[in-house]
N, C-alpha and C. Protein backbone atom coordinates (compact mmCIF):
# COMPACT_ATOMS: atom_id res chain seq x y z
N UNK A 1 5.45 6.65 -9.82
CA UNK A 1 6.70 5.90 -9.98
C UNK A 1 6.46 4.77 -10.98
N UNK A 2 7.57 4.17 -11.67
CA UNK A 2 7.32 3.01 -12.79
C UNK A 2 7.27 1.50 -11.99
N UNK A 3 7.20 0.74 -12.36
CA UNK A 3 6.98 -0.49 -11.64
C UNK A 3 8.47 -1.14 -11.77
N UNK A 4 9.59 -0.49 -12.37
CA UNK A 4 11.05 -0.80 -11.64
C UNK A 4 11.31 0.15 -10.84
N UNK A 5 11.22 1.28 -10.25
CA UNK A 5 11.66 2.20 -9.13
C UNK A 5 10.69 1.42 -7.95
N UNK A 6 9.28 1.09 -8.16
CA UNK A 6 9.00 0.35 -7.11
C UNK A 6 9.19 -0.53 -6.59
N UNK A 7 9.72 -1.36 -7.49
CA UNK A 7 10.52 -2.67 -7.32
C UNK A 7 11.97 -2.26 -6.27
N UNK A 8 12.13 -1.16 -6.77
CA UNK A 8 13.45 -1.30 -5.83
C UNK A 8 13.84 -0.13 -4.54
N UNK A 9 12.55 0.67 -4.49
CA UNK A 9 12.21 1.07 -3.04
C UNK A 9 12.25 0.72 -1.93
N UNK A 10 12.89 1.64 -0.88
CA UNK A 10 13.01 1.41 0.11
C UNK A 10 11.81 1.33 1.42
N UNK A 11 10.99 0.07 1.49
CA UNK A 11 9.99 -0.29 1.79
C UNK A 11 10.52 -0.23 3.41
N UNK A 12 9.67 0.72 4.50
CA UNK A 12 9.39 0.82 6.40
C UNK A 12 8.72 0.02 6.95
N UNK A 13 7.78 -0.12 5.84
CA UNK A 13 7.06 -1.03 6.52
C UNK A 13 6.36 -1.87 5.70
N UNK A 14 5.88 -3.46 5.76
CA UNK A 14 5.35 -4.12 4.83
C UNK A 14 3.97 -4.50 5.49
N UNK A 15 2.88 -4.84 4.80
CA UNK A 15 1.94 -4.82 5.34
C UNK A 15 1.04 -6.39 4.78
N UNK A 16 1.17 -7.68 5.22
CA UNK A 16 0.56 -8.59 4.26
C UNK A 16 -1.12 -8.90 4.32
N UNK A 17 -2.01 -8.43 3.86
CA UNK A 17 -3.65 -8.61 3.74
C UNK A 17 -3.14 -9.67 2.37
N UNK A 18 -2.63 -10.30 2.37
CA UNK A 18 -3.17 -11.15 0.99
C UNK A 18 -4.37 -12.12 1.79
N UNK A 19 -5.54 -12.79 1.22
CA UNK A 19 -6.23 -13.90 1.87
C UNK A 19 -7.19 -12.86 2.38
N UNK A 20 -7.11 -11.42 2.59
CA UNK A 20 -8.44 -10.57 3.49
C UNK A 20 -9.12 -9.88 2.08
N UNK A 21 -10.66 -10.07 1.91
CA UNK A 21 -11.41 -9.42 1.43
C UNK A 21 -11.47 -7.47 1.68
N UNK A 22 -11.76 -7.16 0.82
CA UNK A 22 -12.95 -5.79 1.28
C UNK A 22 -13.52 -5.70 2.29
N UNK A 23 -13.16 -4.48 3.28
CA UNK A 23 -11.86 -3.79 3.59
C UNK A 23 -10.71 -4.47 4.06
N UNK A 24 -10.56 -5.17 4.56
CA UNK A 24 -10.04 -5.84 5.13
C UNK A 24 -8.13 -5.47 4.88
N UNK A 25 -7.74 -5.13 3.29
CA UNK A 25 -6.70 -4.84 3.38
C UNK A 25 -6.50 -3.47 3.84
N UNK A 26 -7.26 -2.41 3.33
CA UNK A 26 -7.78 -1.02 3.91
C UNK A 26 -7.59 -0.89 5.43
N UNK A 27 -7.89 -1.79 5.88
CA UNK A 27 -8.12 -1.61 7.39
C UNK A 27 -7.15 -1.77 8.24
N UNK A 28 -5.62 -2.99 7.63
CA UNK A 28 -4.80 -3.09 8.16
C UNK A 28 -4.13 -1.97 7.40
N UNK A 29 -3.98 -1.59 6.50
CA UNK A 29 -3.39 -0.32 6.18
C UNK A 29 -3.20 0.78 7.38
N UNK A 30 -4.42 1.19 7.44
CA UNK A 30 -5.01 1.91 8.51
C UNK A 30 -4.30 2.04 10.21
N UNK A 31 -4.27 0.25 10.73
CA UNK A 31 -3.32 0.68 11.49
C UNK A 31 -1.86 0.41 11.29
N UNK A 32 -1.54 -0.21 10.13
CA UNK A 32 -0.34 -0.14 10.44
C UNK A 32 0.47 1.57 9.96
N UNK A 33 -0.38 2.34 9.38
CA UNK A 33 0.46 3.70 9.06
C UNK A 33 1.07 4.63 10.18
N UNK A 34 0.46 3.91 11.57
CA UNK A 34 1.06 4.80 12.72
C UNK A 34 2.51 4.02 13.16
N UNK A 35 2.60 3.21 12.38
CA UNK A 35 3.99 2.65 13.08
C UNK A 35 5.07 3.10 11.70
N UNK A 36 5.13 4.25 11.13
CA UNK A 36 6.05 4.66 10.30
C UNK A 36 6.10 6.40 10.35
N UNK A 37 7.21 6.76 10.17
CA UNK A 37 7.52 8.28 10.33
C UNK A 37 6.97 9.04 8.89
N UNK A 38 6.86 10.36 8.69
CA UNK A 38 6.42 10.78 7.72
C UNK A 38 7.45 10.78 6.99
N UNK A 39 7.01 10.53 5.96
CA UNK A 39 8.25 10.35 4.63
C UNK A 39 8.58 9.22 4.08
N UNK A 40 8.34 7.92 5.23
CA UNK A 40 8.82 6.59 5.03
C UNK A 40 7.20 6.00 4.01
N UNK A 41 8.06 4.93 3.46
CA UNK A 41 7.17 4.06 2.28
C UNK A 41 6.33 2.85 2.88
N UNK A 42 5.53 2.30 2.82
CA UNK A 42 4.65 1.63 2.86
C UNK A 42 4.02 0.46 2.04
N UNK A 43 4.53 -0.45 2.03
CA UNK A 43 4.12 -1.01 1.13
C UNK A 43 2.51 -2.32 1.74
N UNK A 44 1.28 -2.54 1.08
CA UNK A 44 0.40 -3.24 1.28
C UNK A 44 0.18 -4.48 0.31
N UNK A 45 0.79 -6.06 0.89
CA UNK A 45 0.61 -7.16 0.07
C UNK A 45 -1.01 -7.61 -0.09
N UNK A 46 -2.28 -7.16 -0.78
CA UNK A 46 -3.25 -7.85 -1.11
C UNK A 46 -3.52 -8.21 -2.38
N UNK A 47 -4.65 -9.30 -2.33
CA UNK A 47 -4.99 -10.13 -3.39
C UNK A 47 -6.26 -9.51 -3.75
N UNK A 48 -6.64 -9.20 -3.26
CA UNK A 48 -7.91 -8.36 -3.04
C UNK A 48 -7.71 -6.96 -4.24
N UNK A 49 -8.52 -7.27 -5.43
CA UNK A 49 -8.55 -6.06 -6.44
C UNK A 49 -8.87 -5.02 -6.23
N UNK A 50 -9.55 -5.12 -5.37
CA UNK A 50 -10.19 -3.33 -5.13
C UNK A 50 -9.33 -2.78 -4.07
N UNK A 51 -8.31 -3.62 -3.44
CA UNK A 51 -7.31 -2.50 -3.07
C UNK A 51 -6.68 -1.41 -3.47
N UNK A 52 -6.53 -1.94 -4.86
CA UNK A 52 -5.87 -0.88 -6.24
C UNK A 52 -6.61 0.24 -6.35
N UNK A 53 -7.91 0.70 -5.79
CA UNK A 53 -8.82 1.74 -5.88
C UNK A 53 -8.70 2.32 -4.54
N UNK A 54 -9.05 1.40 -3.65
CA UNK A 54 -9.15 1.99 -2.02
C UNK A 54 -7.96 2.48 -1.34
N UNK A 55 -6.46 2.11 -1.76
CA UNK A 55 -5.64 2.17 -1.00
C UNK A 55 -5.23 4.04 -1.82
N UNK A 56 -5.13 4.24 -3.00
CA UNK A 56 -5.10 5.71 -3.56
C UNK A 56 -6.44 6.77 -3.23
N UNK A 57 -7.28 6.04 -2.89
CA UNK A 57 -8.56 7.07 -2.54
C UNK A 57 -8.40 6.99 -0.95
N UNK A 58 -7.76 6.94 -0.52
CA UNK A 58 -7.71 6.96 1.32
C UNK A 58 -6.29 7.73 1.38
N UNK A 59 -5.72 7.18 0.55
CA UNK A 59 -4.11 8.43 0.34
C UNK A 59 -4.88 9.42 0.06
N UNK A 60 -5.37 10.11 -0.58
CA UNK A 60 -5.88 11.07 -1.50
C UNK A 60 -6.28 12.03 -0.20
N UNK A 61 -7.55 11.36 0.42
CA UNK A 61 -8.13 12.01 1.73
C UNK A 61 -7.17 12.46 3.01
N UNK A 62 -6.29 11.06 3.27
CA UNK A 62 -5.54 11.48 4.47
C UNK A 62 -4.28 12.61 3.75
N UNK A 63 -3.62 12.65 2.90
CA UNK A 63 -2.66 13.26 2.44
C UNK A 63 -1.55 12.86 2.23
N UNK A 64 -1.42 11.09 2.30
CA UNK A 64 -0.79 10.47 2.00
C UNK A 64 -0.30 10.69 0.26
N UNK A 65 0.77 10.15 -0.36
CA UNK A 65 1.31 10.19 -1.55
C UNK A 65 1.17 8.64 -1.70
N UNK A 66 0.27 8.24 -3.07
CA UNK A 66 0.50 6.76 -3.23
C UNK A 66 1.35 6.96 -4.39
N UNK A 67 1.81 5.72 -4.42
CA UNK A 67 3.37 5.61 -5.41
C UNK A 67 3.05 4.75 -6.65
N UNK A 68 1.74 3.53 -6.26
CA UNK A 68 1.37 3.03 -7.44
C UNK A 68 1.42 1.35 -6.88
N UNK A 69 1.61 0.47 -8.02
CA UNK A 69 1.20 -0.89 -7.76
C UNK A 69 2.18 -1.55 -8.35
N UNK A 70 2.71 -3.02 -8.01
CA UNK A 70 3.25 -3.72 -8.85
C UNK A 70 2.13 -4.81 -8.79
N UNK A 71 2.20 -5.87 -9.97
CA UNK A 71 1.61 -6.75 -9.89
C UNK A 71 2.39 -8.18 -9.43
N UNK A 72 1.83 -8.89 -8.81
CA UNK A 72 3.08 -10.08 -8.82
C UNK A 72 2.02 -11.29 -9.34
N UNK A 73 2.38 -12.86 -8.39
CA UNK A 73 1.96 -13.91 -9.04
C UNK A 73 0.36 -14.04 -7.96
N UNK A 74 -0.71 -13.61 -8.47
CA UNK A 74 -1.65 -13.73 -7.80
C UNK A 74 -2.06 -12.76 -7.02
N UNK A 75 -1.20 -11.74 -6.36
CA UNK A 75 -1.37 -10.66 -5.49
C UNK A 75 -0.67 -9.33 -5.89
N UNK A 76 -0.95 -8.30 -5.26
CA UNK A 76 -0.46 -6.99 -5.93
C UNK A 76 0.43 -6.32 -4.82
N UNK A 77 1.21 -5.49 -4.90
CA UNK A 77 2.08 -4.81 -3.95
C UNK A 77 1.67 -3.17 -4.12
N UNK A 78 1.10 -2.46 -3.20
CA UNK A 78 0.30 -1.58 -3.24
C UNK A 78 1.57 -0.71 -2.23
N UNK A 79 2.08 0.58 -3.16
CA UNK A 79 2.86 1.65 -2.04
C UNK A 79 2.36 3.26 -1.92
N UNK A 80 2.55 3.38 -0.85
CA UNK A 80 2.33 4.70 -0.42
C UNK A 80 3.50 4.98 0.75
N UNK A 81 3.72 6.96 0.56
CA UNK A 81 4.10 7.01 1.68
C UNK A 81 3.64 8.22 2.24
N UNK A 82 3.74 7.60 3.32
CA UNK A 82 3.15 9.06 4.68
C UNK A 82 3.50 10.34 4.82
N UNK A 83 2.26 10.94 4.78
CA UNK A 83 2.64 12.64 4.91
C UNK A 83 3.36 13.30 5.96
């Protein structure tokens, strides 16, 4: 997706790790994906750079669809949604 369709997605659930290191945003990812139905979007607020790697390589494995990243002021908005 482009970083205006993400912008204006319909986000289930929001997830804020900004302030958590490696894993740390990964991990709340993790549980919060059981509190959304398959199909619904996901979005993960971290500051943490290597989310941008970990959060598409854990989609990849579980069978999740990641959607991509926006950047904002200091932190990134990381979406996926559930298989």
């Amino acid at each position: 997706m482009t970083v205006d369709e993400l912008k204006t997605v319909s986000v289930a659930k929001s997830v804020d790790a900004r302030g958590t290191a490696c894993p740390g945003p990964l991990l709340e990812a993790k549980k919060a994906i059981g509190a959304i139905k398959g199909g619904d979007v996901m979005e993960v607020l971290s500051s943490d750079e290597g989310t941008k790697q970990d959060i598409p390589k854990w989609c990849s494995k579980q069978g999740h669809e990641y959607l991509g990243f926006v950047e904002e002021n200091g932190y990134f908005k990381v979406y996926m949604k559930k298989k």
